[in-house]
C-alpha atoms as a PDB file:
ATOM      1  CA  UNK A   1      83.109 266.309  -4.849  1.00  0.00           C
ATOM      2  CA  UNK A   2      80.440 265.524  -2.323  1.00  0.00           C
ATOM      3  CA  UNK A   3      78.844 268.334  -0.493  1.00  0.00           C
ATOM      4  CA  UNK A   4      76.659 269.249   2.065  1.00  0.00           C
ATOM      5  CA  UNK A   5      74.478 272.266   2.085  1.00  0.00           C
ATOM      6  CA  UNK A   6      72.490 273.402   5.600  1.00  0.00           C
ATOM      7  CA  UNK A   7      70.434 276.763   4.151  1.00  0.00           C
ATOM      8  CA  UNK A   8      68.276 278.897   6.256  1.00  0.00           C
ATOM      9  CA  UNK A   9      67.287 275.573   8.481  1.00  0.00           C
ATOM     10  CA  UNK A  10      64.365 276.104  11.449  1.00  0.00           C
ATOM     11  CA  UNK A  11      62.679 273.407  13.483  1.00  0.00           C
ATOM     12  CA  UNK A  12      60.261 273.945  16.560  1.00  0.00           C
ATOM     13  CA  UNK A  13      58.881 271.023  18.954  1.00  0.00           C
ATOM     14  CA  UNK A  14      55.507 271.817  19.508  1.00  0.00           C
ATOM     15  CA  UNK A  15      55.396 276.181  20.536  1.00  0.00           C
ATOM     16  CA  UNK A  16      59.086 275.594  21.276  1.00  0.00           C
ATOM     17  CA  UNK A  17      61.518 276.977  18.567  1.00  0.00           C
ATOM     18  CA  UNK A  18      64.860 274.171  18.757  1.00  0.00           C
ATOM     19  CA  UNK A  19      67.164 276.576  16.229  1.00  0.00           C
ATOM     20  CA  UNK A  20      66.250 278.651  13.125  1.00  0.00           C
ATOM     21  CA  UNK A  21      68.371 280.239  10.214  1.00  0.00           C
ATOM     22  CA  UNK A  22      70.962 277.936  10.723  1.00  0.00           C
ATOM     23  CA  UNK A  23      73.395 277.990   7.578  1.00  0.00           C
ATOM     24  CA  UNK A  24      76.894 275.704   6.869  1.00  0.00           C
ATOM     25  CA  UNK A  25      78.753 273.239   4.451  1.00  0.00           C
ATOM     26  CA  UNK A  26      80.591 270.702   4.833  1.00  0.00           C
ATOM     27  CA  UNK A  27      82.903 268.503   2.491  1.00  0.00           C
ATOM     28  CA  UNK A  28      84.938 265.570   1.877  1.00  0.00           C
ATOM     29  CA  UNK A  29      87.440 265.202   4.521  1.00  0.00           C
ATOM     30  CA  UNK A  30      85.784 267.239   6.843  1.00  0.00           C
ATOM     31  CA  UNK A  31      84.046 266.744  10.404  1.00  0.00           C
ATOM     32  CA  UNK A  32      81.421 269.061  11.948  1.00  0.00           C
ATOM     33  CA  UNK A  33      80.446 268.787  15.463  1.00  0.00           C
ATOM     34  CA  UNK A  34      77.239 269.797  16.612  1.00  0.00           C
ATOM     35  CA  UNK A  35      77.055 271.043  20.237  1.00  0.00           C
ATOM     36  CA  UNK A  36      74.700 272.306  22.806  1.00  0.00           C
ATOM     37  CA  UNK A  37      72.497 271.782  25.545  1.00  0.00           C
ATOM     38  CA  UNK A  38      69.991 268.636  25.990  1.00  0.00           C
ATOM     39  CA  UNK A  39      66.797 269.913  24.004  1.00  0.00           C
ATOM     40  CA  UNK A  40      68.506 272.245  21.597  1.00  0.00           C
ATOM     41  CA  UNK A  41      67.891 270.211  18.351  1.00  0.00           C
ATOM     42  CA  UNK A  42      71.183 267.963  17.615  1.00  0.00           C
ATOM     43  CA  UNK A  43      69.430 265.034  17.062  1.00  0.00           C
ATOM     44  CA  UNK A  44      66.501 266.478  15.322  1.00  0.00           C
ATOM     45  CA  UNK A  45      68.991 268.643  13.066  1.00  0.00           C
ATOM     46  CA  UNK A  46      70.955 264.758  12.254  1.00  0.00           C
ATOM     47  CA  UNK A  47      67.270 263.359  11.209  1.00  0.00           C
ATOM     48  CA  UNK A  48      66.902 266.308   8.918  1.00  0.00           C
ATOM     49  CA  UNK A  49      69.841 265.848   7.310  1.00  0.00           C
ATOM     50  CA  UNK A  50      69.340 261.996   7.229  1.00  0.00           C
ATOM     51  CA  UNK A  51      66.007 262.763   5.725  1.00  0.00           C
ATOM     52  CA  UNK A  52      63.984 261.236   8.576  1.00  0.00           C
ATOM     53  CA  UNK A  53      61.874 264.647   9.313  1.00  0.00           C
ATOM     54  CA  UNK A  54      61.581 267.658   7.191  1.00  0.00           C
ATOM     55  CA  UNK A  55      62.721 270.863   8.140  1.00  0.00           C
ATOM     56  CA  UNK A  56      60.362 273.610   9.565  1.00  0.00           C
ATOM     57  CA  UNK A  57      61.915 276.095   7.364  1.00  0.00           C
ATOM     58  CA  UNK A  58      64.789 276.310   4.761  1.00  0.00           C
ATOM     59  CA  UNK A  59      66.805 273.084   2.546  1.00  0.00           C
ATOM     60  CA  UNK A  60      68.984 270.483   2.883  1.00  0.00           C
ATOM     61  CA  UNK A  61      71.011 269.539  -0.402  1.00  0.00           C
ATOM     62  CA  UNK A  62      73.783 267.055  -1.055  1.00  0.00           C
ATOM     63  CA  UNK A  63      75.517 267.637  -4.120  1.00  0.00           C
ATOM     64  CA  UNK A  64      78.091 265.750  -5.817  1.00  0.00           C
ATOM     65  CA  UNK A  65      76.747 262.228  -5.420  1.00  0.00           C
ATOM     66  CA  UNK A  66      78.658 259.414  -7.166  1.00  0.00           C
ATOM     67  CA  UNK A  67      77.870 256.089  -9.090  1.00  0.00           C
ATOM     68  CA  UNK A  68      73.967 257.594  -9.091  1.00  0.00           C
ATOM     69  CA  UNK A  69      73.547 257.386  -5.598  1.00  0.00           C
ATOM     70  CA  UNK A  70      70.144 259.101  -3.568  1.00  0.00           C
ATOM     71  CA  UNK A  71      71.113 260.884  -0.867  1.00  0.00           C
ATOM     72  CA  UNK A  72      69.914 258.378   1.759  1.00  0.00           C
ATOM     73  CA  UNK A  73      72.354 255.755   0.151  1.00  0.00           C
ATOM     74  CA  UNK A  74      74.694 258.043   0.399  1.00  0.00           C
ATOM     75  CA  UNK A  75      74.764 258.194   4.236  1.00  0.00           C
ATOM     76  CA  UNK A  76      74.900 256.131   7.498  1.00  0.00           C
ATOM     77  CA  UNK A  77      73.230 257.281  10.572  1.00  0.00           C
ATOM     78  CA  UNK A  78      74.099 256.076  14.195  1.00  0.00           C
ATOM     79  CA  UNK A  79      71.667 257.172  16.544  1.00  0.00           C
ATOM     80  CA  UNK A  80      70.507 256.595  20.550  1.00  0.00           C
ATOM     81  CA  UNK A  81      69.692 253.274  19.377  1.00  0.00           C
ATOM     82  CA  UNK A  82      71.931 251.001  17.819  1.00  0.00           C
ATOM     83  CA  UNK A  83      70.029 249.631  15.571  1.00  0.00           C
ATOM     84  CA  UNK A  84      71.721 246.336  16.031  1.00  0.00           C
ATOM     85  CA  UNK A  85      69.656 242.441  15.854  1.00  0.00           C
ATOM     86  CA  UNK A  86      69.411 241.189  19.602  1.00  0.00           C
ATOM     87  CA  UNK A  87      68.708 238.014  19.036  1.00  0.00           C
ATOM     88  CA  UNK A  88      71.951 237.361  16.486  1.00  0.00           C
ATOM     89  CA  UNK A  89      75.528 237.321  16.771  1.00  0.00           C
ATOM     90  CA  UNK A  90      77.801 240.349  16.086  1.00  0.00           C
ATOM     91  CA  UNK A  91      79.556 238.380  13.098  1.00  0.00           C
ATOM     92  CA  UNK A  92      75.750 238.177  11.724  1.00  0.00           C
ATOM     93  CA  UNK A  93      74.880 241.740  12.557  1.00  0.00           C
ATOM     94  CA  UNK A  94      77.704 242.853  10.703  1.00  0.00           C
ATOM     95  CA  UNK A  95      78.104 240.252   7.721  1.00  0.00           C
ATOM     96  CA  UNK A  96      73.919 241.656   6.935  1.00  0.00           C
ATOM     97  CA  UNK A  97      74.817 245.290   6.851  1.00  0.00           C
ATOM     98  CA  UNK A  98      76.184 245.302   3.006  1.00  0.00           C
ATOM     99  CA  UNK A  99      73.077 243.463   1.667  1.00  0.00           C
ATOM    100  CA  UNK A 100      70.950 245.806   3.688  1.00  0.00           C
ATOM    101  CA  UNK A 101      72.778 249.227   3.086  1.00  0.00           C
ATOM    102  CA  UNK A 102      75.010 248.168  -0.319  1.00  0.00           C
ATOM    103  CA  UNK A 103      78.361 249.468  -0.837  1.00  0.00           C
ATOM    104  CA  UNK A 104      80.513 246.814   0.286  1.00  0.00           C
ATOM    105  CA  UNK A 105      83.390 248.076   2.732  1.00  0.00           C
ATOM    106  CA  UNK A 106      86.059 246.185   4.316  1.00  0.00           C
ATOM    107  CA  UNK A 107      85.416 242.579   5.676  1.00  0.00           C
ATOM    108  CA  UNK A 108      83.279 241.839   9.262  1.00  0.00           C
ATOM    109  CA  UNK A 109      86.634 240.523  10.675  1.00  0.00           C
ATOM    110  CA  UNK A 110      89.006 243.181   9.665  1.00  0.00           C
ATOM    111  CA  UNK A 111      85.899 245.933  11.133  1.00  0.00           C
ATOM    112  CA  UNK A 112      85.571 243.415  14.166  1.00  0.00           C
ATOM    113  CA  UNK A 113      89.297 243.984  15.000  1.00  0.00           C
ATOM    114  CA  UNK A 114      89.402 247.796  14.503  1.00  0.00           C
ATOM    115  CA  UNK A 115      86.595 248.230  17.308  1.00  0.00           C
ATOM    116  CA  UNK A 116      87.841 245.281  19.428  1.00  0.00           C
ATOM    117  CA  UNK A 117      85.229 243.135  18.662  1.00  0.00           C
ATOM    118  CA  UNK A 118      87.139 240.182  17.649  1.00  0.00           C
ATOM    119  CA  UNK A 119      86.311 237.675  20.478  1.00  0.00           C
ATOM    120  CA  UNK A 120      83.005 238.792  20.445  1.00  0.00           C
ATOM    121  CA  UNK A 121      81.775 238.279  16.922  1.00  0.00           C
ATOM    122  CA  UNK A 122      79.872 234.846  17.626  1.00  0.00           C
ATOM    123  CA  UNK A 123      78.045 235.854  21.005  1.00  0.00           C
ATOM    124  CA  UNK A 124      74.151 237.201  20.770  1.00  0.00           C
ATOM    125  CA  UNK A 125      74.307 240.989  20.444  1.00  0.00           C
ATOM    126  CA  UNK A 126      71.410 240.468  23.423  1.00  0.00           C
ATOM    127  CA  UNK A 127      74.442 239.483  26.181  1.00  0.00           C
ATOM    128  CA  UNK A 128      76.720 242.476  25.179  1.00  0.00           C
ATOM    129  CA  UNK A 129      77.167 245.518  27.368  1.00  0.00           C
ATOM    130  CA  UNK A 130      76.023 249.141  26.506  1.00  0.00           C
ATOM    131  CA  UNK A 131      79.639 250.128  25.422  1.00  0.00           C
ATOM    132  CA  UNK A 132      79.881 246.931  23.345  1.00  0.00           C
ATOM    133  CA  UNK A 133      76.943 247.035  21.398  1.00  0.00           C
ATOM    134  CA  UNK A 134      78.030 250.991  20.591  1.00  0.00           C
ATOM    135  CA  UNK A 135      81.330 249.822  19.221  1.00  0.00           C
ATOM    136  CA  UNK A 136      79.442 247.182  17.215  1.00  0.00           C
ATOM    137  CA  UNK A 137      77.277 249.841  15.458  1.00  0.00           C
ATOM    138  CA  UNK A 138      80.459 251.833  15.057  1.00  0.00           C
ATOM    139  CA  UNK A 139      81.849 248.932  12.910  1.00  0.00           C
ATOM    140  CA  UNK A 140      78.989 248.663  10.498  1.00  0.00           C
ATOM    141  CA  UNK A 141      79.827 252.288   9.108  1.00  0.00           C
ATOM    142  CA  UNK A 142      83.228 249.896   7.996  1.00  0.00           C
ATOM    143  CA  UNK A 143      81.438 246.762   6.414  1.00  0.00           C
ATOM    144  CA  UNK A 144      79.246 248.700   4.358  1.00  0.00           C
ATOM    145  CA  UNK A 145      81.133 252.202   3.075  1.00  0.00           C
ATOM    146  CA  UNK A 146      79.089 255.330   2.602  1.00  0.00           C
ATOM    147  CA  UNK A 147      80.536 258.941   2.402  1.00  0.00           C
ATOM    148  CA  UNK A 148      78.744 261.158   5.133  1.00  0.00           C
ATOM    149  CA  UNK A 149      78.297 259.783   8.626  1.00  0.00           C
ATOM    150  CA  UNK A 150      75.470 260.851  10.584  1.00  0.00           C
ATOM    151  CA  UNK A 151      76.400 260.508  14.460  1.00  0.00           C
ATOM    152  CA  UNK A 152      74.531 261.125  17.779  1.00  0.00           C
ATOM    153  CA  UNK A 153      76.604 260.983  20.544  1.00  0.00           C
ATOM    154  CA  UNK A 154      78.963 258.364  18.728  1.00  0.00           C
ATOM    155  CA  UNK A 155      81.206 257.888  22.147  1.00  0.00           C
ATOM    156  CA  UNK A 156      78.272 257.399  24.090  1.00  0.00           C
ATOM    157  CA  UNK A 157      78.698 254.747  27.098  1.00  0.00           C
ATOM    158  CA  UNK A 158      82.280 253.955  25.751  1.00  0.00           C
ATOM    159  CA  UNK A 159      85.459 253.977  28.142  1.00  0.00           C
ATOM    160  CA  UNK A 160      88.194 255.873  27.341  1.00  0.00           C
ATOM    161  CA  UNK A 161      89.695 253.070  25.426  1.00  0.00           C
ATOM    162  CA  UNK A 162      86.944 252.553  22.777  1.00  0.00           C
ATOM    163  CA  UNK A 163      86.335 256.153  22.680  1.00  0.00           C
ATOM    164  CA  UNK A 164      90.171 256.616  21.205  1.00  0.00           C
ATOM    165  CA  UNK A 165      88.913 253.843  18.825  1.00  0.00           C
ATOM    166  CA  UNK A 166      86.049 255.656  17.546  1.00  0.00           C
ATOM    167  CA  UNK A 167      88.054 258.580  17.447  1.00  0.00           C
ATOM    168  CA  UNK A 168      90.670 256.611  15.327  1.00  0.00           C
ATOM    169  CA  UNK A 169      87.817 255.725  12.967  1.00  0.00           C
ATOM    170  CA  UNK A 170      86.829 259.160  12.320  1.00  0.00           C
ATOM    171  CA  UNK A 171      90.348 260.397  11.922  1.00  0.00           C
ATOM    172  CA  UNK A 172      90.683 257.464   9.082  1.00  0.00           C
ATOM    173  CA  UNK A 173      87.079 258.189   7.543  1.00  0.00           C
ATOM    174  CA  UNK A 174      87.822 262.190   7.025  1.00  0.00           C
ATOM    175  CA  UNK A 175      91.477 261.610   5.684  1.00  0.00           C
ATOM    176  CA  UNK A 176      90.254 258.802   3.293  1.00  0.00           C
ATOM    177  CA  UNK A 177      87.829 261.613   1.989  1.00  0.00           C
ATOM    178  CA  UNK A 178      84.910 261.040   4.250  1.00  0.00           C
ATOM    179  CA  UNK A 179      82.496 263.432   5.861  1.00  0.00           C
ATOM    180  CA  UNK A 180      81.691 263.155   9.432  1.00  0.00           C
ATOM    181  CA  UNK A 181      78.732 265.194  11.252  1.00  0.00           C
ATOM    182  CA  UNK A 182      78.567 263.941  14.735  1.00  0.00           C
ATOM    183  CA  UNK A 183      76.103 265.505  17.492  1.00  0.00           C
ATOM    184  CA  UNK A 184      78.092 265.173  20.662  1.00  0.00           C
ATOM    185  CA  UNK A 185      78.834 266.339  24.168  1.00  0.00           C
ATOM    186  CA  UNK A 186      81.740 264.869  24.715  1.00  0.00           C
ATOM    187  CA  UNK A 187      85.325 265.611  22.772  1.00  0.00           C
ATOM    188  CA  UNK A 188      85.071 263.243  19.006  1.00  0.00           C
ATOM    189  CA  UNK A 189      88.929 262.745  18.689  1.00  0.00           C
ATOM    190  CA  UNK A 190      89.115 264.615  15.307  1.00  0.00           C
ATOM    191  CA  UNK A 191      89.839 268.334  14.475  1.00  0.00           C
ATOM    192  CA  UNK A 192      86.183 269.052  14.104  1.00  0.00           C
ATOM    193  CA  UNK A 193      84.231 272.658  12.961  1.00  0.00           C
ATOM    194  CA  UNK A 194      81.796 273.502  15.724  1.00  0.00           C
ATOM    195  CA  UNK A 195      78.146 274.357  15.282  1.00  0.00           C
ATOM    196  CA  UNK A 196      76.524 275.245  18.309  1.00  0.00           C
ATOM    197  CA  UNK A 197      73.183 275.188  18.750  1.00  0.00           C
ATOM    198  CA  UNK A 198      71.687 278.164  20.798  1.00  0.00           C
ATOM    199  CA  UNK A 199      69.863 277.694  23.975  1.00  0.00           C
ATOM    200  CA  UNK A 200      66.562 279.366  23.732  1.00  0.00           C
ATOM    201  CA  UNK A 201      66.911 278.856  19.109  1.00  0.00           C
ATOM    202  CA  UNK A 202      67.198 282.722  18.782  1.00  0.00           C
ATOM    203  CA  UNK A 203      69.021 284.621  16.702  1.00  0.00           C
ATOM    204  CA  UNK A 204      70.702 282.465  13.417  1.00  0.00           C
ATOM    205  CA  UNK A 205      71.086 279.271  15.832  1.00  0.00           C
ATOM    206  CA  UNK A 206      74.434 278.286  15.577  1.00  0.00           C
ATOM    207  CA  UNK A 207      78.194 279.870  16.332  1.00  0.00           C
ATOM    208  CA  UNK A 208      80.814 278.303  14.245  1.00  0.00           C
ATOM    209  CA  UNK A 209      84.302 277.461  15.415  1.00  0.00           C
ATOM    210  CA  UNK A 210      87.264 275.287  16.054  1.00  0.00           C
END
């Protein structure tokens, strides 16, 4: 079974310690929430994990990996930026994402429908709105499946609407034996294990919760 391991983790920012001896798991069919206030690391503790940065101190593992997957094809990560092609359509956006990333998931028009996309799939991602484009990235973690999903801020400039959608899609992902570690201000629509990040990064860095 796929795991993830957070041991002993500590980043600064320049003199600035962000969090340090942080220490948690997670598994299939679980969701962690990472909380805190602006500057207190959840985005820099997602790149760790999604092995953009290293870690100041201490080890990230992920254990259990099937069909010989590496940890980075293991995971998606949605971050401030949606990563999305400006200039092409959201039916092309989406239809690229399992010959970029692998692991085919469910077809562009069945993910299109689940984020209410459908009657946008053939206009230029450039002409969608903030909200739009978010649910767009949301519906490449369906075209191209991968166990662990990295999130920052995942409801992020959606209305209340899409944000019960992407709360829907979490809900699915974790029952269907997903993992979900989403960086977030704002409730995710899942039951959810808190981390929070400490203010000023003293002490182990992190309370855990419900």
């Amino acid at each position: 079974m796929l795991r993830l391991h957070v041991r002993d983790l500590g980043c600064s920012r320049g003199e600035r310690r962000l969090f340090a001896g942080l220490n948690f798991d997670a598994a299939r069919g679980e969701a962690i929430m990472i909380t805190g206030p602006n500057g207190s690391g959840k985005t820099t503790l997602l790149r760790i994990i999604a092995g953009f940065a290293p870690p100041e101190t201490g080890a990230i593992a992920l254990d259990g990996l099937e069909d010989d997957l590496t940890p980075s094809q293991a995971l998606h990560f949605v971050g401030h930026r949606d990563g999305l092609k400006a200039a092409l359509t959201v039916r092309e956006n989406l239809a690229l994402a399992p010959s970029l990333l692998g692991q085919q998931g469910i077809p562009v028009t069945d993910a299109a429908e689940r984020l209410d996309l459908t009657r946008l799939l053939d206009l230029p991602v450039a002409v969608l709105s903030a909200g739009q484009r978010r649910r767009a990235a949301l519906a490449r973690l369906l075209v191209a499946a991968r166990p662990l999903w990295l999130l920052d801020e995942p409801t992020a400039a959606l209305d209340a609407r899409s944000q019960g959608l992407a709360g829907a899609l979490m809900r699915d992902h974790v029952r269907e034996g997903g993992m979900v570690v989403a960086a977030t201000h704002l409730p995710l629509g899942v039951e959810a294990r808190e981390i929070r990040l400490a203010e000023d990064g003293s002490g182990p860095g992190a309370r855990a919760g419900r």
